[in-house]
N, C-alpha and C. Protein backbone atom coordinates (compact mmCIF):
# COMPACT_ATOMS: atom_id res chain seq x y z
N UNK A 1 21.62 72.70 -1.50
CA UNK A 1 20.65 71.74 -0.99
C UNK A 1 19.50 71.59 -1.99
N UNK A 2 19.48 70.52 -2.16
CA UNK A 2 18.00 70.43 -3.40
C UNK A 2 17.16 68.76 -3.00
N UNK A 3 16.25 69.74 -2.16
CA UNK A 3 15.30 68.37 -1.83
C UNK A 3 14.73 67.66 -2.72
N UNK A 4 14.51 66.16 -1.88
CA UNK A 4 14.20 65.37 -2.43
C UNK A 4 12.76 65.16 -3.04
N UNK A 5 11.53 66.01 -2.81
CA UNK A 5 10.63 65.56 -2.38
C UNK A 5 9.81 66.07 -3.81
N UNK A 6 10.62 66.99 -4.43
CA UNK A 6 10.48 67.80 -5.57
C UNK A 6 11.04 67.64 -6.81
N UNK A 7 10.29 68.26 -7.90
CA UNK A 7 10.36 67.79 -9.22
C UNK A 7 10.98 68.95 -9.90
N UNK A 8 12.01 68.59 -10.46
CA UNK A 8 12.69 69.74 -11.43
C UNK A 8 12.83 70.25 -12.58
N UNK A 9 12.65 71.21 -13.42
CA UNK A 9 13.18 71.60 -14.99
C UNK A 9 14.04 71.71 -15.31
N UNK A 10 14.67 71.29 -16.36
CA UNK A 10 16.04 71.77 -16.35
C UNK A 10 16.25 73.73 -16.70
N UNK A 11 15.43 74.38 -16.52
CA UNK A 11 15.31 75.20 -16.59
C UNK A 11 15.09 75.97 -15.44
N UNK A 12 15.41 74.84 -14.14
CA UNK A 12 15.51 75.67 -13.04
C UNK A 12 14.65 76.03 -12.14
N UNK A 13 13.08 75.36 -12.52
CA UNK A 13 11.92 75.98 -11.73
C UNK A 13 11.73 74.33 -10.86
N UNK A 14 11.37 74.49 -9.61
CA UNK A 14 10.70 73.26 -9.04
C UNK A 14 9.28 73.04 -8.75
N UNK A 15 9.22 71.99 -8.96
CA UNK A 15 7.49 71.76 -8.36
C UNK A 15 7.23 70.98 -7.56
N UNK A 16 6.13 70.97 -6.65
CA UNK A 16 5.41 70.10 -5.66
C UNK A 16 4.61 69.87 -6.14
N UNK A 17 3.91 68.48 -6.44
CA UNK A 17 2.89 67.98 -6.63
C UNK A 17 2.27 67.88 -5.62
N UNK A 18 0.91 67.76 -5.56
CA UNK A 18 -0.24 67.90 -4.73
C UNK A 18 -1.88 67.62 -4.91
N UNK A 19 -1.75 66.26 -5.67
CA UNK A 19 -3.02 65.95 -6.27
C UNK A 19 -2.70 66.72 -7.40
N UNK A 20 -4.29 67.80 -7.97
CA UNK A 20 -3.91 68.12 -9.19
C UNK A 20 -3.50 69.50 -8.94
N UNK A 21 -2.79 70.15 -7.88
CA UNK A 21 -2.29 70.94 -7.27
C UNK A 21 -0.66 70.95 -7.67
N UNK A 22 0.17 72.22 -8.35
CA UNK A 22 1.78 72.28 -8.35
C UNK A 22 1.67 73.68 -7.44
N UNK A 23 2.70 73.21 -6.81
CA UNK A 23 3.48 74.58 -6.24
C UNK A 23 4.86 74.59 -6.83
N UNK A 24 4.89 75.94 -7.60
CA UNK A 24 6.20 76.31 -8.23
C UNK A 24 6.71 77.15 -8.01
N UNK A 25 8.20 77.04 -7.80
CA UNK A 25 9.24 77.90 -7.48
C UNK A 25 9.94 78.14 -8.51
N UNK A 26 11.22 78.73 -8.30
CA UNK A 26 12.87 79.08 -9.06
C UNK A 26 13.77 78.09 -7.74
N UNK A 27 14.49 76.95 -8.55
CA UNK A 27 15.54 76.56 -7.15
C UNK A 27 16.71 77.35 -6.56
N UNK A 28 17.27 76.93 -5.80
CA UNK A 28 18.17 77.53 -4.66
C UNK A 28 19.36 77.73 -5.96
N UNK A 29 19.74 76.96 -6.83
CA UNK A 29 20.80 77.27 -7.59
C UNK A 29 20.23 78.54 -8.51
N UNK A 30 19.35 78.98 -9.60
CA UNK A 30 18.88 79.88 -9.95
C UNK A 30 19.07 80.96 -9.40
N UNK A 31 18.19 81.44 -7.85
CA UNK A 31 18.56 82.48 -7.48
C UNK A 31 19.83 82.79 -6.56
N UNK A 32 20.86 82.17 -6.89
CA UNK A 32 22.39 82.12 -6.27
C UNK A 32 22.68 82.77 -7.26
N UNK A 33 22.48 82.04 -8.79
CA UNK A 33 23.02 82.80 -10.26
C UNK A 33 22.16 84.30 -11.15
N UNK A 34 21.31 84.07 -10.06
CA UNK A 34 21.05 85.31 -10.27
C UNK A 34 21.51 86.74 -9.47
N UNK A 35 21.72 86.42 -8.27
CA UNK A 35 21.44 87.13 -7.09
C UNK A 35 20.57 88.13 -6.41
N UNK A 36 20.75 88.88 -5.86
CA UNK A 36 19.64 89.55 -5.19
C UNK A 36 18.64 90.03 -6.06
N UNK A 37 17.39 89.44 -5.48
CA UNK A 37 16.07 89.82 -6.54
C UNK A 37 15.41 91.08 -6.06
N UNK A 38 15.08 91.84 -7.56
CA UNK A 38 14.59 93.61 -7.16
C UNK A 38 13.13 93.23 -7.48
N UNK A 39 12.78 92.11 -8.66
CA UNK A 39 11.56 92.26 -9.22
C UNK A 39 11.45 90.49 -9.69
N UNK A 40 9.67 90.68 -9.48
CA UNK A 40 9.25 89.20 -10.05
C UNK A 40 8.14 89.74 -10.58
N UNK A 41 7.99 89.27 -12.23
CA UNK A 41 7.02 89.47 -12.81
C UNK A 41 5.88 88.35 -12.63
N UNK A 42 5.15 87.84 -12.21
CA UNK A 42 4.36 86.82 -12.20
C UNK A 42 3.33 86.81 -13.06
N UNK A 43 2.36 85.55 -13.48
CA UNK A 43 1.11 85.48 -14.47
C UNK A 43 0.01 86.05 -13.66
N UNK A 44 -1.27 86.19 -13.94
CA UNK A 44 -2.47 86.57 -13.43
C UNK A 44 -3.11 85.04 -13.29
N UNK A 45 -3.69 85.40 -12.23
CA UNK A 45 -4.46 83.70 -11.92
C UNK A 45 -5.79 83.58 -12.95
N UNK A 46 -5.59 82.42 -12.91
CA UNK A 46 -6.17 81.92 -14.96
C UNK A 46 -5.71 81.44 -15.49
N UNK A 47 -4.57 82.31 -15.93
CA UNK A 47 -4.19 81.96 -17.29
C UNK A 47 -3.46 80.34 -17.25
N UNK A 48 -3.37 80.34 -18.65
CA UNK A 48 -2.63 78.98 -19.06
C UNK A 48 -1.95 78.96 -19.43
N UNK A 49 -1.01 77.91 -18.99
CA UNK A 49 0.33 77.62 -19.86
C UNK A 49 0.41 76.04 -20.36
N UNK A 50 1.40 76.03 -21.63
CA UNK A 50 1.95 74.63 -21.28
C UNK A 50 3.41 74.15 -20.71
N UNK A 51 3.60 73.18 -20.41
CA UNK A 51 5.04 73.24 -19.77
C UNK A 51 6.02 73.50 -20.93
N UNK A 52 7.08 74.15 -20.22
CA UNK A 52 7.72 74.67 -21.45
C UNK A 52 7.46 76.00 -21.73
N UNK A 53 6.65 76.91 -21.76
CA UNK A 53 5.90 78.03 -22.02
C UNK A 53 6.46 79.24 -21.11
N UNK A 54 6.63 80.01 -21.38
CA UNK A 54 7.42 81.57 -20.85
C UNK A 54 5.94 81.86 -19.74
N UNK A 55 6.33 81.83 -18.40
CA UNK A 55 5.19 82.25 -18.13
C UNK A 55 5.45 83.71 -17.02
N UNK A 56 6.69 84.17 -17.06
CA UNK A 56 7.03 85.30 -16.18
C UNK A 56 8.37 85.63 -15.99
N UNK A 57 9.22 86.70 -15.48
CA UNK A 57 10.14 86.58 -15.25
C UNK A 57 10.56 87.50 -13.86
N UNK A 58 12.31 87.29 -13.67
CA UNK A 58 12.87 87.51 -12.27
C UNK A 58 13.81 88.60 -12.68
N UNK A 59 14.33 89.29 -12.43
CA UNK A 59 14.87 90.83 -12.14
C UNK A 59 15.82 90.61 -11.00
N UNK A 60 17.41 90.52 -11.10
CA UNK A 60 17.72 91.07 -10.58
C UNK A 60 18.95 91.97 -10.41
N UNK A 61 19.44 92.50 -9.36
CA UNK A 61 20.65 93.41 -9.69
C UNK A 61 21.65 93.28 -10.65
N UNK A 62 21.77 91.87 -10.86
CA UNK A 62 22.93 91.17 -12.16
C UNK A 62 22.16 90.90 -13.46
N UNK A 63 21.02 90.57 -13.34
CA UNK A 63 20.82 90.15 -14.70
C UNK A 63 18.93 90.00 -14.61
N UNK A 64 18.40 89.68 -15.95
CA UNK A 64 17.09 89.43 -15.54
C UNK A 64 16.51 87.87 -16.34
N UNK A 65 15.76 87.46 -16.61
CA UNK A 65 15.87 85.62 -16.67
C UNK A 65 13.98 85.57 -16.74
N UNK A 66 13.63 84.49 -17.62
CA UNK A 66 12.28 83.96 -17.59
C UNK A 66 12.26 82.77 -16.85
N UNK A 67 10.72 82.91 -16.29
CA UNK A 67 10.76 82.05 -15.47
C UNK A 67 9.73 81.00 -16.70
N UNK A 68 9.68 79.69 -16.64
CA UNK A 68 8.92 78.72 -17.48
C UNK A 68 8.46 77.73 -16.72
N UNK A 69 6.58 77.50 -17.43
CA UNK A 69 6.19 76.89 -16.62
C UNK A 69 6.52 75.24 -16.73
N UNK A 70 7.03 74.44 -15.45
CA UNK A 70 7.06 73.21 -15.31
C UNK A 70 6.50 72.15 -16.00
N UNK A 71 4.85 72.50 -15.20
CA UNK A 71 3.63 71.92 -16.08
C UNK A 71 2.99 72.70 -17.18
N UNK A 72 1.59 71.92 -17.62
CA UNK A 72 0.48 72.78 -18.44
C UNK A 72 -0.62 72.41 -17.51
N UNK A 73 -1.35 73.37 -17.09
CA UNK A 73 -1.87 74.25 -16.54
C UNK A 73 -2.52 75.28 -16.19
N UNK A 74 -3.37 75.66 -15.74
CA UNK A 74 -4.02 76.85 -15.02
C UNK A 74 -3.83 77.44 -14.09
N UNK A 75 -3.09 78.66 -13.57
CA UNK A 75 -2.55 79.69 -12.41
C UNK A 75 -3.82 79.90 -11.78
N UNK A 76 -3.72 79.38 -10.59
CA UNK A 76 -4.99 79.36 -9.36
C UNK A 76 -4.43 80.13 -8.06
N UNK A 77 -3.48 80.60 -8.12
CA UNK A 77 -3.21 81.77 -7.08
C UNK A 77 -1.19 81.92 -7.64
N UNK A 78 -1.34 83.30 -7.11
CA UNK A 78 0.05 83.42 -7.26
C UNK A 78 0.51 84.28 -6.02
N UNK A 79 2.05 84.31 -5.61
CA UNK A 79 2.26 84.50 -4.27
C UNK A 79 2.81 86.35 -4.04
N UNK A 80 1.65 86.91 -3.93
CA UNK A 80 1.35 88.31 -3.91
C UNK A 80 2.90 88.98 -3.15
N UNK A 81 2.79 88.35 -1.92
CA UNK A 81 4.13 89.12 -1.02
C UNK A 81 5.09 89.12 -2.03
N UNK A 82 5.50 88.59 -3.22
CA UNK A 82 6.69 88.81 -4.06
C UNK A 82 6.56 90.02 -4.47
N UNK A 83 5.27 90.57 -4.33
CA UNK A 83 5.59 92.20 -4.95
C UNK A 83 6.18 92.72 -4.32
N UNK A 84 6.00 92.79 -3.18
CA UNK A 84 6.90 94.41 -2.25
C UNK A 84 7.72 93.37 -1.71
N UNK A 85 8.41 91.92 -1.30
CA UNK A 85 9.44 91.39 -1.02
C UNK A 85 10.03 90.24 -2.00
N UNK A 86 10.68 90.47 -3.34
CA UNK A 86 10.74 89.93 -4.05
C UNK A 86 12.18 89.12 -3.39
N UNK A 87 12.44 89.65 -2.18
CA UNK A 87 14.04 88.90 -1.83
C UNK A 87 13.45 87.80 -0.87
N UNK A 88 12.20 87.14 -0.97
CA UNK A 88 11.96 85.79 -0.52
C UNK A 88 12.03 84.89 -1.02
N UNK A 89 12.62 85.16 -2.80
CA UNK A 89 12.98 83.89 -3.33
C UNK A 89 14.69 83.56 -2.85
N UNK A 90 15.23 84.42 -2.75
CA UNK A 90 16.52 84.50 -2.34
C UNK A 90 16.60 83.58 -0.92
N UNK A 91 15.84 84.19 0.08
CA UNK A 91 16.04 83.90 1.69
C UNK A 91 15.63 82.48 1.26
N UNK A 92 14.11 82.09 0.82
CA UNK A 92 13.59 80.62 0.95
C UNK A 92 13.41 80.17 -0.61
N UNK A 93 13.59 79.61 -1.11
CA UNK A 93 13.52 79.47 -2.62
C UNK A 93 11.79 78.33 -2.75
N UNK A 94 12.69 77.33 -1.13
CA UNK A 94 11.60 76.54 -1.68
C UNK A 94 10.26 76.31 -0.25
N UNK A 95 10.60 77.97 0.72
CA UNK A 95 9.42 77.94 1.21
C UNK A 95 8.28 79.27 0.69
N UNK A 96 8.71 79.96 1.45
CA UNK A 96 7.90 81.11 1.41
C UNK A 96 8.11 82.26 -0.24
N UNK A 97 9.19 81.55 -0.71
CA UNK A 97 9.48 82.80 -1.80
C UNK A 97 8.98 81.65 -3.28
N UNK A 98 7.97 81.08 -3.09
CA UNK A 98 7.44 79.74 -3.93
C UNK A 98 6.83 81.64 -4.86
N UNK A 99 6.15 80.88 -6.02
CA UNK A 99 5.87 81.53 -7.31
C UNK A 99 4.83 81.79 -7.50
N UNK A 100 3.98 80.80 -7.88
CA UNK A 100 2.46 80.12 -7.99
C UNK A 100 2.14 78.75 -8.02
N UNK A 101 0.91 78.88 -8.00
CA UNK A 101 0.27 77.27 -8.10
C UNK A 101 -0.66 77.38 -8.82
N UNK A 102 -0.06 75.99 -9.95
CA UNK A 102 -1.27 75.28 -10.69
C UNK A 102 -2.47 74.59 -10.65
N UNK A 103 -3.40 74.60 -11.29
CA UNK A 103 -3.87 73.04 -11.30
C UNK A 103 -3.78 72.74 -13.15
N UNK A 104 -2.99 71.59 -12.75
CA UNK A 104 -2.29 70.64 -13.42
C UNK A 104 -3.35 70.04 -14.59
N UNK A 105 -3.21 69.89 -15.86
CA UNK A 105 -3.88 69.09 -16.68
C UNK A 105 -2.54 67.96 -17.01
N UNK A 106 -3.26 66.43 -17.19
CA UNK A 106 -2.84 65.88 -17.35
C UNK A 106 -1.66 65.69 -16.52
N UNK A 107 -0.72 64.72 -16.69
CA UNK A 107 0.53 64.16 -15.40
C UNK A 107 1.81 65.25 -15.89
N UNK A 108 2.57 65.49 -15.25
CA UNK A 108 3.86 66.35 -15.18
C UNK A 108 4.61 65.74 -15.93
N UNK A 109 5.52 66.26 -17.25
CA UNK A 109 6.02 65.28 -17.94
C UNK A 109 7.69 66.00 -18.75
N UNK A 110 8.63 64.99 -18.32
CA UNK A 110 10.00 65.78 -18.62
C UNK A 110 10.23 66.14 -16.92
N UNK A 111 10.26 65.98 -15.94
CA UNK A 111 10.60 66.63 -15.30
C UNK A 111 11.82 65.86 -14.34
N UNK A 112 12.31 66.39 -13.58
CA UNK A 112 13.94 65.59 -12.94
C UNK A 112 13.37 65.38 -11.74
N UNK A 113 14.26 64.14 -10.85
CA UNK A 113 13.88 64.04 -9.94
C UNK A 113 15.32 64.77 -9.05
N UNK A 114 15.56 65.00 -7.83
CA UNK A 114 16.77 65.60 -7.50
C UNK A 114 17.90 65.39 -7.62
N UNK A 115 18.32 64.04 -8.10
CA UNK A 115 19.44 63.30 -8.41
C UNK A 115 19.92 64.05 -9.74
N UNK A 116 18.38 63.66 -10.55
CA UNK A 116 18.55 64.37 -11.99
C UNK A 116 19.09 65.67 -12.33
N UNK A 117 18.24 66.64 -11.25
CA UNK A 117 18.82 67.63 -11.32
C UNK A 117 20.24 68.38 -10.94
N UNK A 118 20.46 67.46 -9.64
CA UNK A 118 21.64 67.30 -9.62
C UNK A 118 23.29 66.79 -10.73
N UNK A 119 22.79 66.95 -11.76
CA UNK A 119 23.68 66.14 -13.01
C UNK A 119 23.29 67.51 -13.62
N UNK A 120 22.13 68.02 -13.82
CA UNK A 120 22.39 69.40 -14.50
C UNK A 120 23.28 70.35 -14.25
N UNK A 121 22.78 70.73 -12.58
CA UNK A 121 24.04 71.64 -12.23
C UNK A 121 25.06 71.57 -12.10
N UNK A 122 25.42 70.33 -12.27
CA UNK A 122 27.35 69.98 -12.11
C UNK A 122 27.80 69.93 -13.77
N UNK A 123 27.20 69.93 -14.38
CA UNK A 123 27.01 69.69 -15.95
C UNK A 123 27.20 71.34 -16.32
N UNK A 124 26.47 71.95 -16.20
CA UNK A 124 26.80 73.59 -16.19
C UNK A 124 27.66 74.18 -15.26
N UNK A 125 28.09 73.62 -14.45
CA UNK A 125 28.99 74.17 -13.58
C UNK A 125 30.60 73.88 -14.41
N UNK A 126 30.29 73.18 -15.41
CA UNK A 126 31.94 72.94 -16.16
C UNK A 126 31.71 73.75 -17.58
C-alpha cells in the first residue's frame, strides 16, 4: 500500500508536506526489505541536511541501510519512541513509526509522487 497523499525518494524515504513542515519516514516497501528493526539511528534536532544527504540509519536483524534526507532542511523534532521501540517502523511505516520532521528550505525537489514510486518498486522487483 503506498498512499497517495505522499511524496517519495527513490531511496525509499516518504514525506508529508505541511507548509514548511516534512514529516519523514522509511516506506512500507523498505522496511519489508529490511525486516524486523533492532535499531534506528536518528539526527539531533538542528542539524541540517540537504536532500540527498546521509542523514541516519536503520538496523536490522538482516541487514543495516542509511536513511537520506528527502528534503534540505533543518531537524525540528525527531520521533524519540524509536529508541526503545524501533519495531514501529515495521507495524506503521507511515503512522506512528514516522522518523523526523523538517522545516523545509526552499520547495521539495526530485521527489515521486505514488504512481512514481510505484514504477520504482516494480523496476527493482525484476
Amino acid at each position: 500500500m503506498i498512499p497517495d497523499d505522499l511524496l517519495y525518494a527513490k531511496s525509499h524515504e516518504w514525506c508529508m508536506v505541511e507548509g514548511d513542515v516534512a514529516t519523514v519516514g522509511i516506506t512500507q516497501f523498505a522496511q519489508e526489505q529490511l525486516g524486523d528493526l533492532t535499531f534506528v539511528e536518528l539526527p539531533e534536532v538542528g542539524d541540517t541536511f540537504q536532500a540527498g544527504s546521509e542523514m541516519g540509519s536503520v538496523e536490522s536483524v538482516k541487514a543495516a541501510s542509511e536513511i537520506y534526507a528527502p528534503v534540505t532542511g533543518e531537524i525540528i523534532e525527531i520521533n524519540e519512541a524509536l529508541e526503545d521501540a524501533p519495531e514501529k517502523v515495521n507495524e506503521e511505516p507511515y503512522g506512528d513509526g514516522w522518523l523526523v520532521k523538517f522545516r523545509i528550505k526552499g520547495e521539495p525537489e526530485g521527489l515521486l509522487d505514488a504512481e512514481g514510486y510505484t514504477a520504482v518498486i516494480e523496476a527493482e522487483a525484476h
